[in-house]
N, C-alpha and C. Protein backbone atom coordinates (compact mmCIF):
# COMPACT_ATOMS: atom_id res chain seq x y z
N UNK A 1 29.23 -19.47 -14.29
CA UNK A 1 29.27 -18.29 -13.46
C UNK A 1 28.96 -17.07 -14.33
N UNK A 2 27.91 -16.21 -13.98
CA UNK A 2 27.49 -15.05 -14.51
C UNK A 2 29.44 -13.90 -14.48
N UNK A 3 28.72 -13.48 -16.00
CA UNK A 3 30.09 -12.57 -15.50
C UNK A 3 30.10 -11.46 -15.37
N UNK A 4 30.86 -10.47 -14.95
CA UNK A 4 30.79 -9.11 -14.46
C UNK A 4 29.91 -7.69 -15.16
N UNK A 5 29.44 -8.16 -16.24
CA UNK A 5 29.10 -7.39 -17.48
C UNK A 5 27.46 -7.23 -17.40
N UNK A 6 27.60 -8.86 -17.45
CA UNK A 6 25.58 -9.48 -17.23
C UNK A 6 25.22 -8.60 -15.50
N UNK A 7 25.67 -8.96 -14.79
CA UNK A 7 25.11 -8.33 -13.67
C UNK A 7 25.05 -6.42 -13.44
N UNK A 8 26.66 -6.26 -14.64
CA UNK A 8 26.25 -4.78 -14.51
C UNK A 8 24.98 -4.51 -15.44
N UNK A 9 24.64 -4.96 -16.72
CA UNK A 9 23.62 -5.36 -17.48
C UNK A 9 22.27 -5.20 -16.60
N UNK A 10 22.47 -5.96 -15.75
CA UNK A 10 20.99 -6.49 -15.17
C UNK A 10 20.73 -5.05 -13.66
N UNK A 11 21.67 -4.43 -13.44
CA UNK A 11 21.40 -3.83 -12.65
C UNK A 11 20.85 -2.49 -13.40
N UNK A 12 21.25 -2.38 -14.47
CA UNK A 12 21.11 -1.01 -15.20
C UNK A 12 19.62 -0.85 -15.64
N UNK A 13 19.24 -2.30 -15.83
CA UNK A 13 17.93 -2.36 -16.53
C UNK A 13 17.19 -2.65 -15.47
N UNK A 14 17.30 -3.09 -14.40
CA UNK A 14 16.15 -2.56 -12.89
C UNK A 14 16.02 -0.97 -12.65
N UNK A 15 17.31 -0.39 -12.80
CA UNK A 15 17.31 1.07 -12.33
C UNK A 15 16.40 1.55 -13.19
N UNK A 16 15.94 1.34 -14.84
CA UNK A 16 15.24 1.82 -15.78
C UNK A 16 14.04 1.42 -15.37
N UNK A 17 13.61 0.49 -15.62
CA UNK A 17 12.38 -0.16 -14.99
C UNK A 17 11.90 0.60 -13.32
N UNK A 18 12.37 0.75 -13.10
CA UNK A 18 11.90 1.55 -11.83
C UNK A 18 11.89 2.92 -11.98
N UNK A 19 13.01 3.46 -12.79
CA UNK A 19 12.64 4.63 -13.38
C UNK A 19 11.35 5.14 -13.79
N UNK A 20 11.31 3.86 -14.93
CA UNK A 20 9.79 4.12 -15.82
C UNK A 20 8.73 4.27 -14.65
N UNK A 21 8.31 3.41 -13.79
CA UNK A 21 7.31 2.70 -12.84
C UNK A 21 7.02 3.93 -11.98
N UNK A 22 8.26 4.39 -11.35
CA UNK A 22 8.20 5.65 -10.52
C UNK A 22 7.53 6.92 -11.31
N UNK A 23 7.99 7.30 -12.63
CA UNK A 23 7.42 8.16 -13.19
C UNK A 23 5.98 8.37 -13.85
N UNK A 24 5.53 6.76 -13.71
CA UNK A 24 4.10 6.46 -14.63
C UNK A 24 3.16 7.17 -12.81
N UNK A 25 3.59 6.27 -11.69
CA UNK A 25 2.91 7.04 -10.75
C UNK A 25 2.72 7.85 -10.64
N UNK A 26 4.12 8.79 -10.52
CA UNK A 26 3.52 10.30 -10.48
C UNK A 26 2.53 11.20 -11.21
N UNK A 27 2.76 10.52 -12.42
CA UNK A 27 1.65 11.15 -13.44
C UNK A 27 0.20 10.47 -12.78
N UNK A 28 -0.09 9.38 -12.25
CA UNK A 28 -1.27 9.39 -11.97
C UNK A 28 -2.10 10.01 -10.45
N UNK A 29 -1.18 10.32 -9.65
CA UNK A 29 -1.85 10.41 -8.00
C UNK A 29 -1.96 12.28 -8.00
N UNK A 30 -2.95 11.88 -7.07
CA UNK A 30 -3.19 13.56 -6.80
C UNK A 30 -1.68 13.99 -6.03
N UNK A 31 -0.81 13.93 -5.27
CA UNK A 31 -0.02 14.19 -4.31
C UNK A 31 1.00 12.93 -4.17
N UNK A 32 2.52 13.42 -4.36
CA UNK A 32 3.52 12.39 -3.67
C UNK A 32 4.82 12.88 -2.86
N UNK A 33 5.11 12.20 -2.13
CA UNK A 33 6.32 12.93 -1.36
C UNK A 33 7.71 12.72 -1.92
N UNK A 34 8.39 13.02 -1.00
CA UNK A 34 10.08 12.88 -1.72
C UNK A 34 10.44 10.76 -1.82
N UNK A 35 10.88 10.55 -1.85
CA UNK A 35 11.80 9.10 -1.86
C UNK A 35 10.63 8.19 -2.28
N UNK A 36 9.84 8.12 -3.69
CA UNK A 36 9.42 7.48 -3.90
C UNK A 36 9.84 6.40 -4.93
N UNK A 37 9.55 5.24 -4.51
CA UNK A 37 10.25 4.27 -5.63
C UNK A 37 9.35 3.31 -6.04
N UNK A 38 9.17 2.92 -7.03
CA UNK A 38 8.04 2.41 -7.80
C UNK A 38 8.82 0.85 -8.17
N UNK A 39 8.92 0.07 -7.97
CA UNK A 39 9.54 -1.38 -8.48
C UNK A 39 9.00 -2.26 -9.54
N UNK A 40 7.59 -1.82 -9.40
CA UNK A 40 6.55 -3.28 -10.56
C UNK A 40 5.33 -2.80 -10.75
N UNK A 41 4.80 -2.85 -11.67
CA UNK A 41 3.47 -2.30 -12.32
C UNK A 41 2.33 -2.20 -11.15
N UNK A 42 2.38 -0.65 -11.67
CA UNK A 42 1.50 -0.14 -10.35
C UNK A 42 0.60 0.81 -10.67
N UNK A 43 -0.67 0.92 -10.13
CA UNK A 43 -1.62 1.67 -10.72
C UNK A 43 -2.27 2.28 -10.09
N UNK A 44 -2.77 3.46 -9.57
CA UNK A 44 -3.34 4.14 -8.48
C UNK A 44 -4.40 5.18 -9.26
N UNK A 45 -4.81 5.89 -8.38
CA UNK A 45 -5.98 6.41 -8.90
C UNK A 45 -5.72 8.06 -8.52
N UNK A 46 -6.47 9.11 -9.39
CA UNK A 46 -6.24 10.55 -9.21
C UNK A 46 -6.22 11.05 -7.72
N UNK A 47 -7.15 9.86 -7.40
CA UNK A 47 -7.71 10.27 -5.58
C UNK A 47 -6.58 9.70 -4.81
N UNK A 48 -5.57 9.38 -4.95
CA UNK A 48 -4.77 9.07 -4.30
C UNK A 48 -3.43 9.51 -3.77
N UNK A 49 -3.56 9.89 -2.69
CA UNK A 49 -2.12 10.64 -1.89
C UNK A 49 -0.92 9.69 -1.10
N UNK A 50 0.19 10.09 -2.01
CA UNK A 50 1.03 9.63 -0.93
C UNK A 50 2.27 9.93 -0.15
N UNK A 51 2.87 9.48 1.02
CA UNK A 51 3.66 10.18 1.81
C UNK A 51 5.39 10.43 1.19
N UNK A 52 6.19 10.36 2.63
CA UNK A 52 7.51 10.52 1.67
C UNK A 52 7.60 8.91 1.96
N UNK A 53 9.06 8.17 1.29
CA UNK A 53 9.46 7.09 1.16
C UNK A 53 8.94 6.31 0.96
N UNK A 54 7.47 5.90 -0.09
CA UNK A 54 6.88 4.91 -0.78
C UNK A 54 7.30 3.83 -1.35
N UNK A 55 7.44 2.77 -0.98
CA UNK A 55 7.92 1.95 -1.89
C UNK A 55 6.71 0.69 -2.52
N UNK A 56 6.83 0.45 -3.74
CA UNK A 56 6.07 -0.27 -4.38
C UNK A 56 6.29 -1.35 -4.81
N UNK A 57 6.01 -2.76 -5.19
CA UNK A 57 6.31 -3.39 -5.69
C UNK A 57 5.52 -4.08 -6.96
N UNK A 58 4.12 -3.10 -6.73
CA UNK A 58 3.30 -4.06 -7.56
C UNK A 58 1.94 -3.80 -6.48
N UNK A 59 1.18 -3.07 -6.78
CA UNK A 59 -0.12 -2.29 -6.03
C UNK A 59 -0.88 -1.54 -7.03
N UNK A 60 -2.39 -2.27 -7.45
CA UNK A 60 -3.51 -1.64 -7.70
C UNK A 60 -4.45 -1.55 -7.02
N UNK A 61 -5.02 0.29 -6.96
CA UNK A 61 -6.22 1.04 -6.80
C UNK A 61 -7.32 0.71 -7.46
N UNK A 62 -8.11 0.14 -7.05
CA UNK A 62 -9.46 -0.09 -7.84
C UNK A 62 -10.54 0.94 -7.24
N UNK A 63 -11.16 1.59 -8.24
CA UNK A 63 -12.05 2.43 -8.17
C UNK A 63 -11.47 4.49 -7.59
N UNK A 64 -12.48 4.94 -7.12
CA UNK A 64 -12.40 6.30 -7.47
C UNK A 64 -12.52 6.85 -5.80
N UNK A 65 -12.20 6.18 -4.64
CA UNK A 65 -12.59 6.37 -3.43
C UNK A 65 -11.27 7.10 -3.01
N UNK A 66 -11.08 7.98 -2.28
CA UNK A 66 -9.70 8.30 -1.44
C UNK A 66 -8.75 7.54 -1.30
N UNK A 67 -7.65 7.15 -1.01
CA UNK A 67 -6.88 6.47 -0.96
C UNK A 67 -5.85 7.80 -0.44
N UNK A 68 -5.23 7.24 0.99
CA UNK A 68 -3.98 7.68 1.67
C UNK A 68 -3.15 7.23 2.39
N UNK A 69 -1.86 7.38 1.59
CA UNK A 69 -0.76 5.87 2.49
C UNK A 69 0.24 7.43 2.71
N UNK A 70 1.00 6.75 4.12
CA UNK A 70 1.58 8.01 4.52
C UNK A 70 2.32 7.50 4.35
N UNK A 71 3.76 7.58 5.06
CA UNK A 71 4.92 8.21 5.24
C UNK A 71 5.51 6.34 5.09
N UNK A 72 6.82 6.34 4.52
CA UNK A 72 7.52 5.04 5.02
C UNK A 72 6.66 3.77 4.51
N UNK A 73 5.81 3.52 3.65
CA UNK A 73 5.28 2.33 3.37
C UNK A 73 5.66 1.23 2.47
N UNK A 74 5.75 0.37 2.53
CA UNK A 74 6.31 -1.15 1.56
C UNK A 74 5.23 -1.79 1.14
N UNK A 75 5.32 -2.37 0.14
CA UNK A 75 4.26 -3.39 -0.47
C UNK A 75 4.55 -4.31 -0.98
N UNK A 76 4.66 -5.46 -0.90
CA UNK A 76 4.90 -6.31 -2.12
C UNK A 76 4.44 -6.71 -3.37
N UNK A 77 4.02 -7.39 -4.41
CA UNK A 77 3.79 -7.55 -5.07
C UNK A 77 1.97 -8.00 -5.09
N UNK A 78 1.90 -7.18 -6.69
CA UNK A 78 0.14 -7.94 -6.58
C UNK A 78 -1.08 -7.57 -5.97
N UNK A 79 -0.51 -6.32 -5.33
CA UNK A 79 -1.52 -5.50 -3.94
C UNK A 79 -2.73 -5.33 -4.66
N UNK A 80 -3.73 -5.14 -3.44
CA UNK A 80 -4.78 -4.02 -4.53
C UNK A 80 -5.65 -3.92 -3.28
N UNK A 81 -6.04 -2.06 -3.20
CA UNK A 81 -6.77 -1.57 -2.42
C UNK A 81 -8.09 -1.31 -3.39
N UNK A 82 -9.34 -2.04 -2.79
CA UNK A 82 -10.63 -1.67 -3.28
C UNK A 82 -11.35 -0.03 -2.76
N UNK A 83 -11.49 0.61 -3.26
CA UNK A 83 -12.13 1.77 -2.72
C UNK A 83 -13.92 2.36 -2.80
N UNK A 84 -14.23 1.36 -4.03
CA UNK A 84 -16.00 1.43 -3.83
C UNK A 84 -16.48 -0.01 -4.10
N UNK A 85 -17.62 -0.14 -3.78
CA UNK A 85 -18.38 -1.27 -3.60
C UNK A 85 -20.02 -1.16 -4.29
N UNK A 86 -20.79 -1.97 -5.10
CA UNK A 86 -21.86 -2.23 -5.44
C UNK A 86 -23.06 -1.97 -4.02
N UNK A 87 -23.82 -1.23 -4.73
CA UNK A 87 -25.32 -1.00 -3.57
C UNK A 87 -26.26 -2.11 -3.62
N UNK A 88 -25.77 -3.27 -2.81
CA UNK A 88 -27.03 -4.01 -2.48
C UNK A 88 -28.15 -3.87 -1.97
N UNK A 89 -27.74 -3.01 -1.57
CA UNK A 89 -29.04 -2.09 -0.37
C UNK A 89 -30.04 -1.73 -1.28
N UNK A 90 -29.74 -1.45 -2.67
CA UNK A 90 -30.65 -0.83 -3.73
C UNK A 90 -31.99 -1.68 -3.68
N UNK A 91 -32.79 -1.51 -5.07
CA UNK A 91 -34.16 -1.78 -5.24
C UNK A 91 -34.19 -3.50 -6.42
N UNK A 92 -32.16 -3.45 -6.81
CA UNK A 92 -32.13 -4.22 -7.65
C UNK A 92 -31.64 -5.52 -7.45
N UNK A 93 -31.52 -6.57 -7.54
CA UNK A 93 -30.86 -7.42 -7.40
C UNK A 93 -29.69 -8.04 -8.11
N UNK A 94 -28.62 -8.51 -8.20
CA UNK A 94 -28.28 -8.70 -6.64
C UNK A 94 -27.91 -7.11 -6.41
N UNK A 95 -27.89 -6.14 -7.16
CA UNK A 95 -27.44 -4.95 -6.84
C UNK A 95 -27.49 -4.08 -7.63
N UNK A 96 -27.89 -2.57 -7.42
CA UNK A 96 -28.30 -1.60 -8.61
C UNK A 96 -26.68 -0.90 -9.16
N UNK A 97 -26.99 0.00 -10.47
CA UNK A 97 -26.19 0.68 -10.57
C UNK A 97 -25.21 1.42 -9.88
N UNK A 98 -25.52 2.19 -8.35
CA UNK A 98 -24.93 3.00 -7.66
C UNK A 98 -23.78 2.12 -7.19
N UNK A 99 -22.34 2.97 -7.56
CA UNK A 99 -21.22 2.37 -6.63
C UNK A 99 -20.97 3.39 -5.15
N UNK A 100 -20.81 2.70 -4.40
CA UNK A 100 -20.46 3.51 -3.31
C UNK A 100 -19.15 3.62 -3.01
N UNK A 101 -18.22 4.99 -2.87
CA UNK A 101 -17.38 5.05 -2.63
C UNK A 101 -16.55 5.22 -1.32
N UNK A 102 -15.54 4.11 -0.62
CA UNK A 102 -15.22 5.01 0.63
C UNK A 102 -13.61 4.68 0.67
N UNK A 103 -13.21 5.53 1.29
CA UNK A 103 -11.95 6.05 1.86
C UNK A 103 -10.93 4.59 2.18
N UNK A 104 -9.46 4.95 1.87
CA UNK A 104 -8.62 3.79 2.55
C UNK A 104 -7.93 4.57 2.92
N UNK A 105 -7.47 4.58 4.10
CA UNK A 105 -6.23 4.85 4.80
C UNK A 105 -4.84 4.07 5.23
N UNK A 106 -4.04 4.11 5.15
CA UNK A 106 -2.98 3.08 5.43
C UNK A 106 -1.75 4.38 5.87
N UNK A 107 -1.87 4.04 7.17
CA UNK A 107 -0.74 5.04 8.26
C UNK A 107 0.39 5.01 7.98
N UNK A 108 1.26 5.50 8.72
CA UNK A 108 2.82 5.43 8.48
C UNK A 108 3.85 4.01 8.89
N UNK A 109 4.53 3.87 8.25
CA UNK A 109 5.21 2.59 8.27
C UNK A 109 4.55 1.11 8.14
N UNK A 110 4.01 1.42 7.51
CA UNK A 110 3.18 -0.17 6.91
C UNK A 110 3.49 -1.11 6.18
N UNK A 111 3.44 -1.90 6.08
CA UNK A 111 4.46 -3.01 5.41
C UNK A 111 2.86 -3.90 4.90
N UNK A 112 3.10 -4.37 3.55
CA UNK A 112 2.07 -5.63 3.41
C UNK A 112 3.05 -5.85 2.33
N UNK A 113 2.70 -7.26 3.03
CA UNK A 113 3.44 -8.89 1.85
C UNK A 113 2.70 -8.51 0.66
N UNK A 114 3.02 -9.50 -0.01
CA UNK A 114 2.53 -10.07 -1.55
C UNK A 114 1.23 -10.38 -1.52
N UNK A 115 0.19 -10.03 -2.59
CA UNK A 115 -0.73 -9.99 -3.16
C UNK A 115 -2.48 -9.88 -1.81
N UNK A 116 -1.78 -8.76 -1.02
CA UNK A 116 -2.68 -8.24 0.00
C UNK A 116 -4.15 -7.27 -0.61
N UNK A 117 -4.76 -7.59 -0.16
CA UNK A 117 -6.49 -7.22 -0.74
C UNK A 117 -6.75 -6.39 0.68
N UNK A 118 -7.13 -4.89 0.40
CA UNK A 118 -7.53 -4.43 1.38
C UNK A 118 -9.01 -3.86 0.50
N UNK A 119 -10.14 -4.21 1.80
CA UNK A 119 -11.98 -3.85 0.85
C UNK A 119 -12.15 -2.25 1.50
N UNK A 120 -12.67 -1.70 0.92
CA UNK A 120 -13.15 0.02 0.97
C UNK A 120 -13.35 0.23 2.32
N UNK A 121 -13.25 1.22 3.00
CA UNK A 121 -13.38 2.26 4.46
C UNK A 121 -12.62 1.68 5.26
N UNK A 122 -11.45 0.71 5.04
CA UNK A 122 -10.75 0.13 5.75
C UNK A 122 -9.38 1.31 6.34
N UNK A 123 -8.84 1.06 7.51
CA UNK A 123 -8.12 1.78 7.60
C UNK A 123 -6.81 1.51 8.36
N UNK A 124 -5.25 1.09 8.28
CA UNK A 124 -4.13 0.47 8.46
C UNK A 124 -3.57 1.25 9.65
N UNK A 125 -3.50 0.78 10.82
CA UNK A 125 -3.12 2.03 11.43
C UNK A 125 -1.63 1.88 11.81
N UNK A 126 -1.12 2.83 12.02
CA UNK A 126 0.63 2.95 12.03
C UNK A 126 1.39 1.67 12.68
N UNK A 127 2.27 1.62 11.97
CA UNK A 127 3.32 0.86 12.31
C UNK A 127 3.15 -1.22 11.89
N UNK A 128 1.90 -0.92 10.98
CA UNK A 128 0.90 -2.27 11.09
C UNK A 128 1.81 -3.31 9.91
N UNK A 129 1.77 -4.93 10.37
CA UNK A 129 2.37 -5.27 9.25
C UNK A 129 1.00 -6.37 8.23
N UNK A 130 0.99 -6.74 6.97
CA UNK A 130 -0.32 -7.48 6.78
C UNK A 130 0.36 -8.38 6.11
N UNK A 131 -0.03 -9.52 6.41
CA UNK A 131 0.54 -10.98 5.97
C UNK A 131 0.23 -10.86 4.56
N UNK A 132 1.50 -11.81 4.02
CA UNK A 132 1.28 -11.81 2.47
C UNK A 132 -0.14 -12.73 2.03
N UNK A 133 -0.89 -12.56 1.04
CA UNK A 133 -2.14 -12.98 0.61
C UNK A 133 -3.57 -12.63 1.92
N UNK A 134 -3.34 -11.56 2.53
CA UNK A 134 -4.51 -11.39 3.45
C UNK A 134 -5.50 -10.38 2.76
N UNK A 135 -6.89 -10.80 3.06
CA UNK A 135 -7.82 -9.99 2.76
C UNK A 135 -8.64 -9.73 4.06
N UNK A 136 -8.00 -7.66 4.06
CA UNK A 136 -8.24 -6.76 4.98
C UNK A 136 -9.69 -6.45 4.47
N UNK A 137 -10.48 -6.75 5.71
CA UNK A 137 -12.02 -6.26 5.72
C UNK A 137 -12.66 -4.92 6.68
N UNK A 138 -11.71 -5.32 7.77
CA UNK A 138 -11.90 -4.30 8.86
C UNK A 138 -10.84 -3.41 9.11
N UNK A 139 -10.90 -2.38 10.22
CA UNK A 139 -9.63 -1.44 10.72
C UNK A 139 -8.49 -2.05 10.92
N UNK A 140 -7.48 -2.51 10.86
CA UNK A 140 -6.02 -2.66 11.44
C UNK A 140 -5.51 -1.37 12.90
N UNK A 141 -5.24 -2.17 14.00
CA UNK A 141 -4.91 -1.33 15.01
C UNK A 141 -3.52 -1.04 14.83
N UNK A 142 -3.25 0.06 15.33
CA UNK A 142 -1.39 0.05 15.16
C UNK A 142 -0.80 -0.69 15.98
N UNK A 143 0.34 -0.94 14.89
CA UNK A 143 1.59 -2.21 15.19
C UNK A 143 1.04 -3.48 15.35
N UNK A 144 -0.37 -3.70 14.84
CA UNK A 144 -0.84 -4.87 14.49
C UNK A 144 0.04 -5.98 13.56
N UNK A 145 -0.17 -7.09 13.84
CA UNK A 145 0.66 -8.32 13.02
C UNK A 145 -0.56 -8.83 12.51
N UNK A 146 -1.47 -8.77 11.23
CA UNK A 146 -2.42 -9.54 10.53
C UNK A 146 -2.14 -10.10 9.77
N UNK A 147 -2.96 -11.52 9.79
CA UNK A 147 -3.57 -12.42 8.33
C UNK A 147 -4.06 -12.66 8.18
N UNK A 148 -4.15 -13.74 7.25
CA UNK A 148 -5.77 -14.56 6.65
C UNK A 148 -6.37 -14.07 5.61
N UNK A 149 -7.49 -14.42 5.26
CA UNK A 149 -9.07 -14.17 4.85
C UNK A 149 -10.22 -14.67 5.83
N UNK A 150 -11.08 -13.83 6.54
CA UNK A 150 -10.46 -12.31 6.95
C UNK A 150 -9.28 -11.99 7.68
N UNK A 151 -8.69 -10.85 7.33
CA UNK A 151 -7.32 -10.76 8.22
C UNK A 151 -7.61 -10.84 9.90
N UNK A 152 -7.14 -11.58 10.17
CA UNK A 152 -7.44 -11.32 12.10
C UNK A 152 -6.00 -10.75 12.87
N UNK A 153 -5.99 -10.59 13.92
CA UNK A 153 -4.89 -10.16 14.27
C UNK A 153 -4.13 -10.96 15.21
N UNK A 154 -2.88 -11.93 14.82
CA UNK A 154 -2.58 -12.92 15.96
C UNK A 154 -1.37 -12.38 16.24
N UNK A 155 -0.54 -11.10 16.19
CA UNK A 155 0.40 -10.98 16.92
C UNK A 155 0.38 -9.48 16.93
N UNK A 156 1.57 -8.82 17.31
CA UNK A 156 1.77 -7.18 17.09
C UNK A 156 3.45 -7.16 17.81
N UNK A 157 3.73 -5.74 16.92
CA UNK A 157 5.11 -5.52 17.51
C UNK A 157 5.36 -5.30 19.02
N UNK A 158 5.84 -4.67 19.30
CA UNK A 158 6.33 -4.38 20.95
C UNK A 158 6.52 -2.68 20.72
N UNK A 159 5.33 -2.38 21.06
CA UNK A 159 4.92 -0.73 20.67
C UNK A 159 5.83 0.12 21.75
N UNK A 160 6.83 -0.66 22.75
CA UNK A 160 7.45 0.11 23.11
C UNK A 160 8.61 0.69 22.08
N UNK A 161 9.46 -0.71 21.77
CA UNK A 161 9.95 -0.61 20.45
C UNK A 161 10.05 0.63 19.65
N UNK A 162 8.42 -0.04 19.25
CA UNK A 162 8.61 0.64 18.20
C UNK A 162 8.09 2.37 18.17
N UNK A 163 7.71 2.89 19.38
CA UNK A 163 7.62 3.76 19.39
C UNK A 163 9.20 4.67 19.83
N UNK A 164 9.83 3.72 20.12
CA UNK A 164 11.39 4.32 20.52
C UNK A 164 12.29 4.51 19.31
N UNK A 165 11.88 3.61 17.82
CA UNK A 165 12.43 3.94 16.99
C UNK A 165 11.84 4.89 16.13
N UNK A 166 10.55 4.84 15.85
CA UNK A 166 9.77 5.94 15.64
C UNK A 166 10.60 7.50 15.83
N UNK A 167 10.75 7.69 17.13
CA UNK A 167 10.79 9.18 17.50
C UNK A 167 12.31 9.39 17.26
N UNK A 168 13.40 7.55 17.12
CA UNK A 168 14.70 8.11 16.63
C UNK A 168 14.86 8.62 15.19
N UNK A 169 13.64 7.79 14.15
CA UNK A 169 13.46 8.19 12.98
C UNK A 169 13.42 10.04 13.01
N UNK A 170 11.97 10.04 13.87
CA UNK A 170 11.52 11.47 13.40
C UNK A 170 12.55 12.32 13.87
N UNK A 171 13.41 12.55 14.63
CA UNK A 171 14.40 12.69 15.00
C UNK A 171 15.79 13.41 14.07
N UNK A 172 15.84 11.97 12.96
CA UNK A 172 16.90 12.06 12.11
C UNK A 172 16.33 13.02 11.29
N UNK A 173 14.87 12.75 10.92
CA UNK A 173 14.37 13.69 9.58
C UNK A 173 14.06 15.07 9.42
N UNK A 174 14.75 15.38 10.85
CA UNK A 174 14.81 17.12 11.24
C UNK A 174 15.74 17.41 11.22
């Protein structure tokens, strides 16, 4: 049996570790809100804004494209939002120098599992949840339930729901 010491031990050294994690973010994003908590090596990019109550577990930004997660979001471990892509369209094969950059959006209250891949101009719309290991290619509708590769959408919340807790949230935060 662990004894009372080791667990205070082990709690002290998560609080640090998240300490560190939370503070390495801030130094990197253009913009962050209040209640952000950083849990596991996480890496974002200058172009990147985010809301209040962030939570992280382990999410890399690849490339130099916008990136905006609002308000209330979770992640699990391993994430990574792509934000530019190679010009096949070019003159070169399989593709020239030019990266193209576009925008991610990910709305308020979003939740994605463990080691979720979202590809550039994609955009999460509120209340959406994304199965752990899915690779997001297209828009997410709100209060969408996605997975896979490609993510498809086989369920969604009950937007009455959740629009009733929604407005008890926004509610409290006034």
């Amino acid at each position: 049996m662990l004894s009372e010491s080791y667990h205070a031990y082990r709690s002290v050294r998560s609080e640090l570790i998240r300490r560190f994690y939370t503070t390495f973010v801030k130094a990197q994003v253009r913009s962050y809100g209040s209640g952000l908590r950083v849990n596991g090596p996480t890496n974002l990019s200058r172009s990147t804004t985010l809301g209040d109550d962030v939570h992280f577990n382990g999410l890399e930004v690849n490339g130099e494209g916008e990136v905006e997660i609002g308000d209330h979001f979770h992640s699990g471990r391993d994430c990574i939002i792509h934000t530019q892509r190679h010009n096949y369209h070019g003159e070169e094969l399989p593709y020239d120098d030019e990266m193209i950059h576009e925008p991610v959006v990910v709305e308020d209250n979003v939740w994605f599992g463990h080691r979720v891949i979202i590809l550039p101009g994609v955009t999460i719309g509120e209340g959406a949840i994304v199965q752990a290991g899915s690779v997001v290619v297209e828009d997410v509708p709100k209060c969408a339930i996605v997975g896979g590769h490609p993510a498809t959408q086989f369920s969604s919340r009950d937007e009455d729901h959740y629009d009733r807790l929604r407005s008890e949230q926004l509610d409290h935060e006034r």
